[in-house]
C-alpha atoms as a PDB file:
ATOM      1  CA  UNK A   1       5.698  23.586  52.207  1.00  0.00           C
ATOM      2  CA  UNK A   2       3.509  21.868  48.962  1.00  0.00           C
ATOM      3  CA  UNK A   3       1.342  19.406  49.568  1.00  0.00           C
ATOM      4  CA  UNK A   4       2.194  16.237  47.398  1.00  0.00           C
ATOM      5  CA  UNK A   5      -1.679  15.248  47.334  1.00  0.00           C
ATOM      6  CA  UNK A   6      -1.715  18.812  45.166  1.00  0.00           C
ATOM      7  CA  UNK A   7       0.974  18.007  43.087  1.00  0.00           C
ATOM      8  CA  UNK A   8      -0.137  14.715  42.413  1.00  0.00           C
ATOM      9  CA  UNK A   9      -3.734  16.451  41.647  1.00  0.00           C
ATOM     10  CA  UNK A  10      -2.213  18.588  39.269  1.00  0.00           C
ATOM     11  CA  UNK A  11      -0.228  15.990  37.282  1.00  0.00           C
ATOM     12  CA  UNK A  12      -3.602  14.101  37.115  1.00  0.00           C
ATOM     13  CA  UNK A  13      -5.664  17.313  35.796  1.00  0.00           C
ATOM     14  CA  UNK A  14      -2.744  17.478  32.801  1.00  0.00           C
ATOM     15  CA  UNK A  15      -2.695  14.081  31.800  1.00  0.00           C
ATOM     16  CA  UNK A  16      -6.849  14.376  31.640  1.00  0.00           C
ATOM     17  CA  UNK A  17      -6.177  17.650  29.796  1.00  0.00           C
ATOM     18  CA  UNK A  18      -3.933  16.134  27.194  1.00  0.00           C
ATOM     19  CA  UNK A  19      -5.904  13.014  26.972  1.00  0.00           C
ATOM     20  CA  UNK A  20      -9.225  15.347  26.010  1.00  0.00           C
ATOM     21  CA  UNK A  21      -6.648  17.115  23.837  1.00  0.00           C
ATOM     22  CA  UNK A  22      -5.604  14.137  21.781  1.00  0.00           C
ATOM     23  CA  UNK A  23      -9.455  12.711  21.638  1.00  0.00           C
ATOM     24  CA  UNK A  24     -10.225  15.924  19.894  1.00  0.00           C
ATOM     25  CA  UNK A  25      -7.656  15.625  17.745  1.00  0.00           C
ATOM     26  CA  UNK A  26      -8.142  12.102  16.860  1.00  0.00           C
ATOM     27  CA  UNK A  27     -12.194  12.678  16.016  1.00  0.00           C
ATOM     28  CA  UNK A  28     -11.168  15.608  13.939  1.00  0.00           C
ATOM     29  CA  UNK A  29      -8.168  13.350  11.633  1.00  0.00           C
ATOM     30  CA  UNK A  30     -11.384  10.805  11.750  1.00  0.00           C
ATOM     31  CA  UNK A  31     -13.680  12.783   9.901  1.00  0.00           C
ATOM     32  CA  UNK A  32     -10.988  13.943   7.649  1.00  0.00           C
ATOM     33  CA  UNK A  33     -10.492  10.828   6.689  1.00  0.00           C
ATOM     34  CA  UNK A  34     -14.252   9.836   6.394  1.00  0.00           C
ATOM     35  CA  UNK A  35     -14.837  12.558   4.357  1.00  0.00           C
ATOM     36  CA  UNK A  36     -11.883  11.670   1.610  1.00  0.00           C
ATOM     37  CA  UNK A  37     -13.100   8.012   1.429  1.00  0.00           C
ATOM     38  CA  UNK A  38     -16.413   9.570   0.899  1.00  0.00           C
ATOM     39  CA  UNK A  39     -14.643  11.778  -1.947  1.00  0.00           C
ATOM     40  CA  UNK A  40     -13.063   8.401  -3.313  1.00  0.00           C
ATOM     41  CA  UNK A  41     -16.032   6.653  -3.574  1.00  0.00           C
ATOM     42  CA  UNK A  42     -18.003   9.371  -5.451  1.00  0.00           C
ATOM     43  CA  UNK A  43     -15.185   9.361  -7.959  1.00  0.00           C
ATOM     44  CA  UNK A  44     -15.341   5.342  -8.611  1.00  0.00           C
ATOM     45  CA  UNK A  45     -19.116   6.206  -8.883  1.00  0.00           C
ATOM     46  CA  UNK A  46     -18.777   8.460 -11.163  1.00  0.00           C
ATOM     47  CA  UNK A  47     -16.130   6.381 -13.285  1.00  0.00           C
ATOM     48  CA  UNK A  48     -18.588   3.159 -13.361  1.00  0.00           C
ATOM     49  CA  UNK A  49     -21.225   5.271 -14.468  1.00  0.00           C
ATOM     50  CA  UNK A  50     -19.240   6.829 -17.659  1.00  0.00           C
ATOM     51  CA  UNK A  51     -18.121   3.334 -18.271  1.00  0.00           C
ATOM     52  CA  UNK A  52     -21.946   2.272 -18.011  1.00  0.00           C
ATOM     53  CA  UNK A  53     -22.424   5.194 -20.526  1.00  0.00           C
ATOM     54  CA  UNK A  54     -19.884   4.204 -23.090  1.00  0.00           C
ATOM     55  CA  UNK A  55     -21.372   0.520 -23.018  1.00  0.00           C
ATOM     56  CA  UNK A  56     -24.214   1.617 -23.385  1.00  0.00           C
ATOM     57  CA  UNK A  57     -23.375   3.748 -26.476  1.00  0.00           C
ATOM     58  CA  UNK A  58     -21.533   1.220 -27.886  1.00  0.00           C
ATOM     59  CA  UNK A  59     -24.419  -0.944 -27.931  1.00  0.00           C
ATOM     60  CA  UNK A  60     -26.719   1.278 -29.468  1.00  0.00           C
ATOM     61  CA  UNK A  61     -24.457   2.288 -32.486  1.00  0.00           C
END
């Protein structure tokens, strides 16, 4: 005959497993996000400085 205290074990151990499982997963779409804001922001960086430029150009001439 199974024990229930063993089944009941068991059931725990998965739901910790998939609960590790989706914290992994969750870190990992985290970064990936991080890192593309991090991309955006370089960009808008990048425009404001050739906008800077083109002031500045205009200026001189």
């Amino acid at each position: 005959m199974v024990n229930t205290g063993d089944i009941i074990f068991q059931i725990l151990m998965l739901l910790i497993l998939i609960g590790g499982a989706g914290i992994i997963i969750a870190f990992i779409i985290g970064l990936k996000r991080l890192i593309q804001k991090q991309g955006a922001n370089e960009k808008r960086l990048q425009r404001i400085e050739q906008r800077l430029d083109d002031m500045l150009k205009n200026k001189e001439s």
